[in-house]
N, C-alpha and C. Protein backbone atom coordinates (compact mmCIF):
# COMPACT_ATOMS: atom_id res chain seq x y z
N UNK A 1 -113.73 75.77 69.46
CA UNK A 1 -113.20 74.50 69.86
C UNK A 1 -112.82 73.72 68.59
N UNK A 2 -111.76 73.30 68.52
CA UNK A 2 -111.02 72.26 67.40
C UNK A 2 -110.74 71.36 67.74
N UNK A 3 -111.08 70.37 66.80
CA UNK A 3 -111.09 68.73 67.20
C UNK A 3 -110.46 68.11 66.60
N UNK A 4 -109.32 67.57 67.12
CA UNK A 4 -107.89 66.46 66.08
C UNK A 4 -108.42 66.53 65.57
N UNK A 5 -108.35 65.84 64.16
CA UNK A 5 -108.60 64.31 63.22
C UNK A 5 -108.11 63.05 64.14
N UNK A 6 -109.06 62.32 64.14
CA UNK A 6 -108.62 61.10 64.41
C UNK A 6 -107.95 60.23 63.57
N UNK A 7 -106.71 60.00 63.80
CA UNK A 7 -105.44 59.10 62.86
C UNK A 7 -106.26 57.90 62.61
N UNK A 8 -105.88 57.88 61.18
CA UNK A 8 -106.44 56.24 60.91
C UNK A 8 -105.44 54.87 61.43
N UNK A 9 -106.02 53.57 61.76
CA UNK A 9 -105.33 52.62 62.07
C UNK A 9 -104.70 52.23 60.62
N UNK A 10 -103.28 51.28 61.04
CA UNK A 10 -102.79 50.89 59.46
C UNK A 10 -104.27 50.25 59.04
N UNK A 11 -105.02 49.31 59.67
CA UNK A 11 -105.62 48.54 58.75
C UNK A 11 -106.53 49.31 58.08
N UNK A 12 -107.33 50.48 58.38
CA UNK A 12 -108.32 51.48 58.13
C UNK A 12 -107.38 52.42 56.60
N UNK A 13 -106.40 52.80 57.45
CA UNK A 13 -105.28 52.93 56.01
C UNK A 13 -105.13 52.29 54.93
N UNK A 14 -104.76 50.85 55.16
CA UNK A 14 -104.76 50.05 53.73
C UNK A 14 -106.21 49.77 53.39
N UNK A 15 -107.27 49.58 54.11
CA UNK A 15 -108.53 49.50 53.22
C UNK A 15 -109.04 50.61 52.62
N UNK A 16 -108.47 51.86 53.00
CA UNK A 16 -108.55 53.06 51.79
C UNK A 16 -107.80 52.95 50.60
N UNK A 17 -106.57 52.92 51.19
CA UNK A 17 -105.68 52.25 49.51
C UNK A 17 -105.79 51.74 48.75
N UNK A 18 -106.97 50.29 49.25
CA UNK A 18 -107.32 49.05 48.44
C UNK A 18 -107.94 49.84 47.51
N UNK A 19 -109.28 50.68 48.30
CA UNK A 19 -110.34 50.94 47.76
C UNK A 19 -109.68 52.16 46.60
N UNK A 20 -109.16 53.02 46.83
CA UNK A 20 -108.65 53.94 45.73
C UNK A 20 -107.65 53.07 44.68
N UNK A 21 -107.59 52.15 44.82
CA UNK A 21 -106.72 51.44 43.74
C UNK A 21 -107.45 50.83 42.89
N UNK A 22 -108.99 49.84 43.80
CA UNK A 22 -109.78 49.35 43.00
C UNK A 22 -110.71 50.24 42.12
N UNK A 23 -110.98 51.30 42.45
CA UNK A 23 -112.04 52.18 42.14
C UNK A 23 -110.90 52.42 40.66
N UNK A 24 -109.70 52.87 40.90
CA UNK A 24 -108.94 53.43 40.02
C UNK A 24 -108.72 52.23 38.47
N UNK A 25 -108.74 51.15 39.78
CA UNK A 25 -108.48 50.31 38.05
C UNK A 25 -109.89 49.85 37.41
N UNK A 26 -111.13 49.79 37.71
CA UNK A 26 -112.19 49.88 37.19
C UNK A 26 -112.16 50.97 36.10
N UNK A 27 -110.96 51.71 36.50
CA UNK A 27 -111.63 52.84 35.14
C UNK A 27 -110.53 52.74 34.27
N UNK A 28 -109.44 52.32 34.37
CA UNK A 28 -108.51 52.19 33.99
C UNK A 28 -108.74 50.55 32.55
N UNK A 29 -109.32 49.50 33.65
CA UNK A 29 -109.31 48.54 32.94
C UNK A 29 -110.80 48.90 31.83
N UNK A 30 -111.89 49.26 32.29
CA UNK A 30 -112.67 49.74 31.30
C UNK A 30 -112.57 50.39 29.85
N UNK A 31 -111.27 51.57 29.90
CA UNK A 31 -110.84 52.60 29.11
C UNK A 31 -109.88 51.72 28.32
N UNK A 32 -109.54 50.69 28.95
CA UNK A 32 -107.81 50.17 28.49
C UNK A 32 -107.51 49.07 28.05
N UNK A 33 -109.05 47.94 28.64
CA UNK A 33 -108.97 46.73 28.16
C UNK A 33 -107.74 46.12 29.77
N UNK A 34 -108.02 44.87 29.76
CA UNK A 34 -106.96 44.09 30.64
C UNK A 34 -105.74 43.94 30.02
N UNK A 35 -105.85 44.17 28.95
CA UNK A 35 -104.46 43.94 28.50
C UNK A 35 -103.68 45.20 28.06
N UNK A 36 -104.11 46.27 27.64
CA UNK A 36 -103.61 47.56 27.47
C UNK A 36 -103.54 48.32 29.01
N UNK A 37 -104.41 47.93 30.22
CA UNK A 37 -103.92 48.42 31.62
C UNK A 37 -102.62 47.99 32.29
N UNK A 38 -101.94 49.02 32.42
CA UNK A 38 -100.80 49.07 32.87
C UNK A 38 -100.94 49.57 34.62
N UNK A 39 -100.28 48.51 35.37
CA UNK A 39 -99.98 48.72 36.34
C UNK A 39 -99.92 50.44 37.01
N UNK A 40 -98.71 51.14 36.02
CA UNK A 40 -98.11 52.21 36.53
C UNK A 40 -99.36 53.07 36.14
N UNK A 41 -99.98 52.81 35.17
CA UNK A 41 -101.25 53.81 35.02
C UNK A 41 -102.46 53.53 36.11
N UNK A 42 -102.49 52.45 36.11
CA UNK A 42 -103.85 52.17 37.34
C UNK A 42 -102.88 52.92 39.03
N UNK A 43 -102.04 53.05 39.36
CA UNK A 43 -101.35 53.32 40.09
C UNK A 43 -101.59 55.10 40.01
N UNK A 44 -100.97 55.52 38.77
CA UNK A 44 -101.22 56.66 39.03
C UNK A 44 -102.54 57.27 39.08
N UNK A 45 -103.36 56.97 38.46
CA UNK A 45 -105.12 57.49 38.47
C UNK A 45 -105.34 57.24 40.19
N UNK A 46 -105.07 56.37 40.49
CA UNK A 46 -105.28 56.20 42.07
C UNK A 46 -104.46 57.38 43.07
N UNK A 47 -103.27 57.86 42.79
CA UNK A 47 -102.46 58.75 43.48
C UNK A 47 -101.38 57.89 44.51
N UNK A 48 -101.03 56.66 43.52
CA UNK A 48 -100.42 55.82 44.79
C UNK A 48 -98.94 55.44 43.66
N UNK A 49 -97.95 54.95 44.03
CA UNK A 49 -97.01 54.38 43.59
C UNK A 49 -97.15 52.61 43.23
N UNK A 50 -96.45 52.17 42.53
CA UNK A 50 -96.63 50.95 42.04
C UNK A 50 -96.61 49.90 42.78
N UNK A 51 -95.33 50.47 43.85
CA UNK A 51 -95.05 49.55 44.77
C UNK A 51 -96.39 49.53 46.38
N UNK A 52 -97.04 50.43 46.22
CA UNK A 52 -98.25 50.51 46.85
C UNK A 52 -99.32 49.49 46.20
N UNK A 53 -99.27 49.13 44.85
CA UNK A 53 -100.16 48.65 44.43
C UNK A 53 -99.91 47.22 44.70
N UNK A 54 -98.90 47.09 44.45
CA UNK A 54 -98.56 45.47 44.73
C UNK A 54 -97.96 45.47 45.82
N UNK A 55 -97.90 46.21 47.12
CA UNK A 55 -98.07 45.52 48.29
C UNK A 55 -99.60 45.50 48.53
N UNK A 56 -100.56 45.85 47.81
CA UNK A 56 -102.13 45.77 48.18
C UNK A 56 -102.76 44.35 47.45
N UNK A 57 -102.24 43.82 46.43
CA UNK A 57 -102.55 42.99 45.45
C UNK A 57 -101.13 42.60 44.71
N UNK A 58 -101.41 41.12 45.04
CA UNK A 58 -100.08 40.72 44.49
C UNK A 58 -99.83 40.47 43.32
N UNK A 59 -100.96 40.28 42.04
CA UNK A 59 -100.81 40.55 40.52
C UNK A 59 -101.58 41.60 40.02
N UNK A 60 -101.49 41.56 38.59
CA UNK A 60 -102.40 42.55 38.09
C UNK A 60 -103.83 41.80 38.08
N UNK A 61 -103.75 40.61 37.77
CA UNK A 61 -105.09 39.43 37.90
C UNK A 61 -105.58 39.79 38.96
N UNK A 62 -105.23 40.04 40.31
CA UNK A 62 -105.49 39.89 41.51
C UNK A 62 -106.46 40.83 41.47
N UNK A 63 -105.83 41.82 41.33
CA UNK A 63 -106.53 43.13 41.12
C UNK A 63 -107.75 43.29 40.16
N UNK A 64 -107.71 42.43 39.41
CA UNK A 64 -108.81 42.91 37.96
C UNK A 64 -109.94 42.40 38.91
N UNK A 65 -109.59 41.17 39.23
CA UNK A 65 -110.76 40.33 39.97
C UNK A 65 -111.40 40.76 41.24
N UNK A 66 -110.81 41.40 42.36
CA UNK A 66 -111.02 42.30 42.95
C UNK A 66 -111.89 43.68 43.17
N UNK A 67 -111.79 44.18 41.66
CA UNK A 67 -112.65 45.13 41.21
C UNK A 67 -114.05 44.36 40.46
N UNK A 68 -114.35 43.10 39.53
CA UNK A 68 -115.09 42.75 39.92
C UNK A 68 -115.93 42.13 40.92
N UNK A 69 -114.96 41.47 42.19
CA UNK A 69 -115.81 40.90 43.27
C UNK A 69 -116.46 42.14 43.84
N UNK A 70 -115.68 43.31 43.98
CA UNK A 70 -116.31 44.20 44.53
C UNK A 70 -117.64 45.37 43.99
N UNK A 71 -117.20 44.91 42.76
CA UNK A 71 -118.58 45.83 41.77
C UNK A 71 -120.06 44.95 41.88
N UNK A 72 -119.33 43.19 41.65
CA UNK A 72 -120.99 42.37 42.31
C UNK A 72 -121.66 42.61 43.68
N UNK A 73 -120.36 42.70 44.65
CA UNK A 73 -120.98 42.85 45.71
C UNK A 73 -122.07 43.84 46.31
N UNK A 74 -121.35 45.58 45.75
CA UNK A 74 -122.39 46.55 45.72
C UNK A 74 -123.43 45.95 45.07
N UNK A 75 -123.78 45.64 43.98
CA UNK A 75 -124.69 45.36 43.29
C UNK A 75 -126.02 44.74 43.61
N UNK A 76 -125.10 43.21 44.45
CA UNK A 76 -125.74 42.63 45.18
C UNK A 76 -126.09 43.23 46.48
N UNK A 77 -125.83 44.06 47.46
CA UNK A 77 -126.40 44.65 48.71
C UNK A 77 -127.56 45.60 48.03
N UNK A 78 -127.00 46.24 46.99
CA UNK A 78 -128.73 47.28 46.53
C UNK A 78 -129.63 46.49 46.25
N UNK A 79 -129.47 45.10 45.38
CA UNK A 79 -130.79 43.92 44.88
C UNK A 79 -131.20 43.71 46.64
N UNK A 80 -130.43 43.42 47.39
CA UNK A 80 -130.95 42.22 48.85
C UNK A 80 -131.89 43.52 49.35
N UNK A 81 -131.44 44.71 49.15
CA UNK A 81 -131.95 46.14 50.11
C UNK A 81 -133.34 46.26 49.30
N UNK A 82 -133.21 46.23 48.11
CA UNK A 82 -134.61 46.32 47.01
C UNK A 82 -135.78 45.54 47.65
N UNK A 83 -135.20 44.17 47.54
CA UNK A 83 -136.25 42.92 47.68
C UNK A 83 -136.92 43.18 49.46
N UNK A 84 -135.94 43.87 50.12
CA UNK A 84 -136.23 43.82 51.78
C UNK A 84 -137.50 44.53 51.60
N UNK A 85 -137.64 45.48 50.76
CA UNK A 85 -138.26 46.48 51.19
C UNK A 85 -139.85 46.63 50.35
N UNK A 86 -139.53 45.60 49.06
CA UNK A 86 -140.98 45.52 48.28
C UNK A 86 -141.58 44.89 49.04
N UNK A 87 -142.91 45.09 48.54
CA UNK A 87 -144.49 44.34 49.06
C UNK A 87 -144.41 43.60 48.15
N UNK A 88 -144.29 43.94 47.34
CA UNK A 88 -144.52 42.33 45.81
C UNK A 88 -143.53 42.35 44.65
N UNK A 89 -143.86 41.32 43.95
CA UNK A 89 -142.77 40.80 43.01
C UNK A 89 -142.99 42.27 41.65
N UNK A 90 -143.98 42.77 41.76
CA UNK A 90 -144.44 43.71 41.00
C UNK A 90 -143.48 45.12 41.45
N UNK A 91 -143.68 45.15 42.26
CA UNK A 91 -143.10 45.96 43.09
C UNK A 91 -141.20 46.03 42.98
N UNK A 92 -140.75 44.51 43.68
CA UNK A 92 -139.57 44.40 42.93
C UNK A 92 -138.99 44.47 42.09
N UNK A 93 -139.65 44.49 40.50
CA UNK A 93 -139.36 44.50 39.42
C UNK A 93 -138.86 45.59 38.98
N UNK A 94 -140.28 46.80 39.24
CA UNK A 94 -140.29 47.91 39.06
C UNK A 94 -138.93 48.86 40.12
N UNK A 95 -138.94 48.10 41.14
CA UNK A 95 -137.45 49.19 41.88
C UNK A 95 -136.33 48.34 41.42
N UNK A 96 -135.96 47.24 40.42
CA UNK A 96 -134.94 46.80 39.76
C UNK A 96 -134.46 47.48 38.89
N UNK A 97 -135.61 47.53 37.94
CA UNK A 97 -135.51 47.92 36.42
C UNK A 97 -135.41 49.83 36.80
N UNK A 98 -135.47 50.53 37.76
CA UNK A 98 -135.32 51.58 37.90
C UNK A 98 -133.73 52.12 38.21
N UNK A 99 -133.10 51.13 39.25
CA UNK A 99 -131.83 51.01 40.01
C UNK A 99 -131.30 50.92 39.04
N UNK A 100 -131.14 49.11 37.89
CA UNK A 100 -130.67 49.37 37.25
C UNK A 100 -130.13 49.37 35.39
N UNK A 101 -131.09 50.28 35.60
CA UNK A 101 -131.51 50.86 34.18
C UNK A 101 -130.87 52.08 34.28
N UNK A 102 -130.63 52.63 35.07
CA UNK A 102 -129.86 54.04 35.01
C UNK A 102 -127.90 54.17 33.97
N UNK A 103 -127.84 54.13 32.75
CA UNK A 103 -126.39 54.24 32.50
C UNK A 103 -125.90 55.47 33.03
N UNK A 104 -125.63 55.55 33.67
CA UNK A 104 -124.39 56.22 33.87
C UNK A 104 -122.82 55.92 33.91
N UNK A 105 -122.11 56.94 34.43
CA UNK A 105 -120.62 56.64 33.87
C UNK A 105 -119.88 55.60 34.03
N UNK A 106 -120.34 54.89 35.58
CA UNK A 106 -119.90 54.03 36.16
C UNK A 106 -120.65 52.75 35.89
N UNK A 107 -121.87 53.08 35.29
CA UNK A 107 -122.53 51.57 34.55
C UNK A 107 -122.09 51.32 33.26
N UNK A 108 -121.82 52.48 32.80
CA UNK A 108 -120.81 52.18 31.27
C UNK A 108 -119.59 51.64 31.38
N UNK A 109 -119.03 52.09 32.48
CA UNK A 109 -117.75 51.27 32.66
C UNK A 109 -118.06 50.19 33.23
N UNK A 110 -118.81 49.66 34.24
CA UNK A 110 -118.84 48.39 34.11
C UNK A 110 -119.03 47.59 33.33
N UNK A 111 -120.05 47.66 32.04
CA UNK A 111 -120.11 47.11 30.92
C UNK A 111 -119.16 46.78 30.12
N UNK A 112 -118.46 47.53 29.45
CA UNK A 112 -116.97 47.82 29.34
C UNK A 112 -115.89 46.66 30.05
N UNK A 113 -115.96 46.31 31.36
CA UNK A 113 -115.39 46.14 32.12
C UNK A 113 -115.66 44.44 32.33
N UNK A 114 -117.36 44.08 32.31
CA UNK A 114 -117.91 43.02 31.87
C UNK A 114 -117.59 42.22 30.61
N UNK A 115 -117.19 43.07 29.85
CA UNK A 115 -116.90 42.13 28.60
C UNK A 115 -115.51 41.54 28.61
N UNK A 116 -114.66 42.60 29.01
CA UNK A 116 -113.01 42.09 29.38
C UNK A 116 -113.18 41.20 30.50
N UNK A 117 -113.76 41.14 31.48
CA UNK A 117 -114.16 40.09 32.58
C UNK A 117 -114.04 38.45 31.64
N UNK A 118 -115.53 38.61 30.85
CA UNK A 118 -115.82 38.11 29.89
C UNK A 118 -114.67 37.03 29.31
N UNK A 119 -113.91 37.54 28.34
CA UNK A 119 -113.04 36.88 27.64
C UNK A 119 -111.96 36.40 28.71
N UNK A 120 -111.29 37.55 29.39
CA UNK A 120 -110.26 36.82 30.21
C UNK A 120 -110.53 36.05 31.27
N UNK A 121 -112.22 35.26 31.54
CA UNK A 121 -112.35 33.90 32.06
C UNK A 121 -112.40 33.25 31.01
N UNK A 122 -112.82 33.40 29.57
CA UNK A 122 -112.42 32.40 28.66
C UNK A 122 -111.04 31.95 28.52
N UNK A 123 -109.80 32.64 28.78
CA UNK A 123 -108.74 31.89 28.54
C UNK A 123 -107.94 31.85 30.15
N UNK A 124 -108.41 32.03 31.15
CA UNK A 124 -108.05 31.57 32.74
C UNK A 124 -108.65 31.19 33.37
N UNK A 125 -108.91 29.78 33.21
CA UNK A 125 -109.64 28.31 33.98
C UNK A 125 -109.94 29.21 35.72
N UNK A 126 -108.61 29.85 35.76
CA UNK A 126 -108.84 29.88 37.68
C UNK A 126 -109.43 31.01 37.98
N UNK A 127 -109.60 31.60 36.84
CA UNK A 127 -110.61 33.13 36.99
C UNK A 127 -111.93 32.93 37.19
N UNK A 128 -112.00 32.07 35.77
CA UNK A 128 -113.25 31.27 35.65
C UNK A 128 -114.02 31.19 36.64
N UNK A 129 -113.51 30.52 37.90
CA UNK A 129 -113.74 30.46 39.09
C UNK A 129 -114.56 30.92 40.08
N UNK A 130 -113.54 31.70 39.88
CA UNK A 130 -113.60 32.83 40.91
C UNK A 130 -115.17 33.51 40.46
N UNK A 131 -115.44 33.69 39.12
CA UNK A 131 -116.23 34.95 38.72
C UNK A 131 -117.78 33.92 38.57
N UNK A 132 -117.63 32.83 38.61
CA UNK A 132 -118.33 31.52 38.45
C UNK A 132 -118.87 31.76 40.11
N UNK A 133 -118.09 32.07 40.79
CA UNK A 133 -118.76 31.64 42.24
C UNK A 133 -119.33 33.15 42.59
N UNK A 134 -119.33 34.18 41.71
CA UNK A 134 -119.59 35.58 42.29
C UNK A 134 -121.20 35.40 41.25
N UNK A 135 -121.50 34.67 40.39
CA UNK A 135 -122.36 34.68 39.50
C UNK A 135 -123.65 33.33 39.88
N UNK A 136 -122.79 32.71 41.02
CA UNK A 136 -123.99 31.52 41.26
C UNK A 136 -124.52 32.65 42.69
N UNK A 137 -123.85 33.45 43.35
CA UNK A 137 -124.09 33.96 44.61
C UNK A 137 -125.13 34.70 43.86
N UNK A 138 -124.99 35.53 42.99
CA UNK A 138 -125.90 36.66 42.08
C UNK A 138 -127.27 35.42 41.69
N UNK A 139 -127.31 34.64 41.25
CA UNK A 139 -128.46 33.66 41.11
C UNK A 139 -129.27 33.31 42.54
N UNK A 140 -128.42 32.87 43.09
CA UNK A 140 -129.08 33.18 44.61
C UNK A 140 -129.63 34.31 45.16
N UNK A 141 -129.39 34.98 44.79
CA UNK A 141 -129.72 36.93 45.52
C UNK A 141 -130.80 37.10 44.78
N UNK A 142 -130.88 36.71 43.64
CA UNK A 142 -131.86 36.76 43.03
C UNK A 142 -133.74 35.73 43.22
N UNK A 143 -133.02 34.66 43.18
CA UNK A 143 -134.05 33.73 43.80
C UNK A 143 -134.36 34.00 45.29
N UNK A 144 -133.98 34.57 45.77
CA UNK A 144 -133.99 34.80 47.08
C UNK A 144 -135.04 36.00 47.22
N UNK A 145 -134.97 37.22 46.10
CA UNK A 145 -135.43 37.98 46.17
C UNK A 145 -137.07 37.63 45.51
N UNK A 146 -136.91 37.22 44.47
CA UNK A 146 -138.21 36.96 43.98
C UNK A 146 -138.53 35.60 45.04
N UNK A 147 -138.42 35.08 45.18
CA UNK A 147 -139.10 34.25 46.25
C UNK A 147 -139.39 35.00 47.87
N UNK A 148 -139.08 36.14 47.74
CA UNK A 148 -139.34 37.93 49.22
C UNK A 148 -140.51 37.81 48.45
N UNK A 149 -140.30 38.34 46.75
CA UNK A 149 -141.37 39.73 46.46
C UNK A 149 -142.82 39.37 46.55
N UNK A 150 -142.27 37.53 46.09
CA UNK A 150 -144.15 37.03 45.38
C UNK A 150 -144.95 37.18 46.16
């Protein structure tokens, strides 16, 4: 017995696209700096055309920021999942500093990726922002959690 594939909906479609574009320019902007990433290269590492990219995101800004809202957010669901699940603040610490303490490839590139974050809210007030309100939410997740663990 063989079973279709079930066709994806457009919207199920473009939130794969998003996601292979963002994943793609995380590594792209890491390796490349924000200012040496080129569109057509974050495009191609993804397997998509340019004009795919910017019907998904309408600048390259759009996009940089994007890949960080979405790198805090994981970040933040493993901290909220951590804290659910300790008995104590002892406890929390120890499944933090385990999660994330691990470098690997994709924590190197975020680092990488953090520092270009970094500077290009130093010279874009409206980035600033943006990465300002992903960093007070992260202060919260946090107080939130140690006020679970104690």
């Amino acid at each position: 017995m063989t079973t279709v594939p079930t066709r994806l909906t457009r919207e199920q479609s473009r939130q794969r696209t998003r996601e292979a574009l963002v994943s793609a320019a995380m590594r792209v902007f890491a390796r490349d700096g924000y200012a040496g990433a080129s569109v057509d290269a974050i495009a191609e590492q993804a397997g998509f055309t340019v004009g795919a990219l910017y019907s998904n995101f309408a600048t390259k800004q759009e996009l940089f920021l994007a890949v960080f809202e979405r790198h805090c957010a994981g970040e933040l669901a493993d901290l909220r999942a951590l804290a659910e699940t300790a008995a104590s603040a002892q406890e929390l610490l120890t499944a933090v500093t385990a999660r994330f303490a691990d470098f690997d490839q994709e924590h190197r590139e975020w680092w990488q990726l953090s520092a270009e974050l970094w500077l290009y809210a130093q010279r874009h007030p409206e980035a600033a922002a943006r990465i300002a309100a992903v960093q007070a939410e992260t202060r919260q997740v946090i107080a939130q959690a140690l006020g679970h663990g104690g």
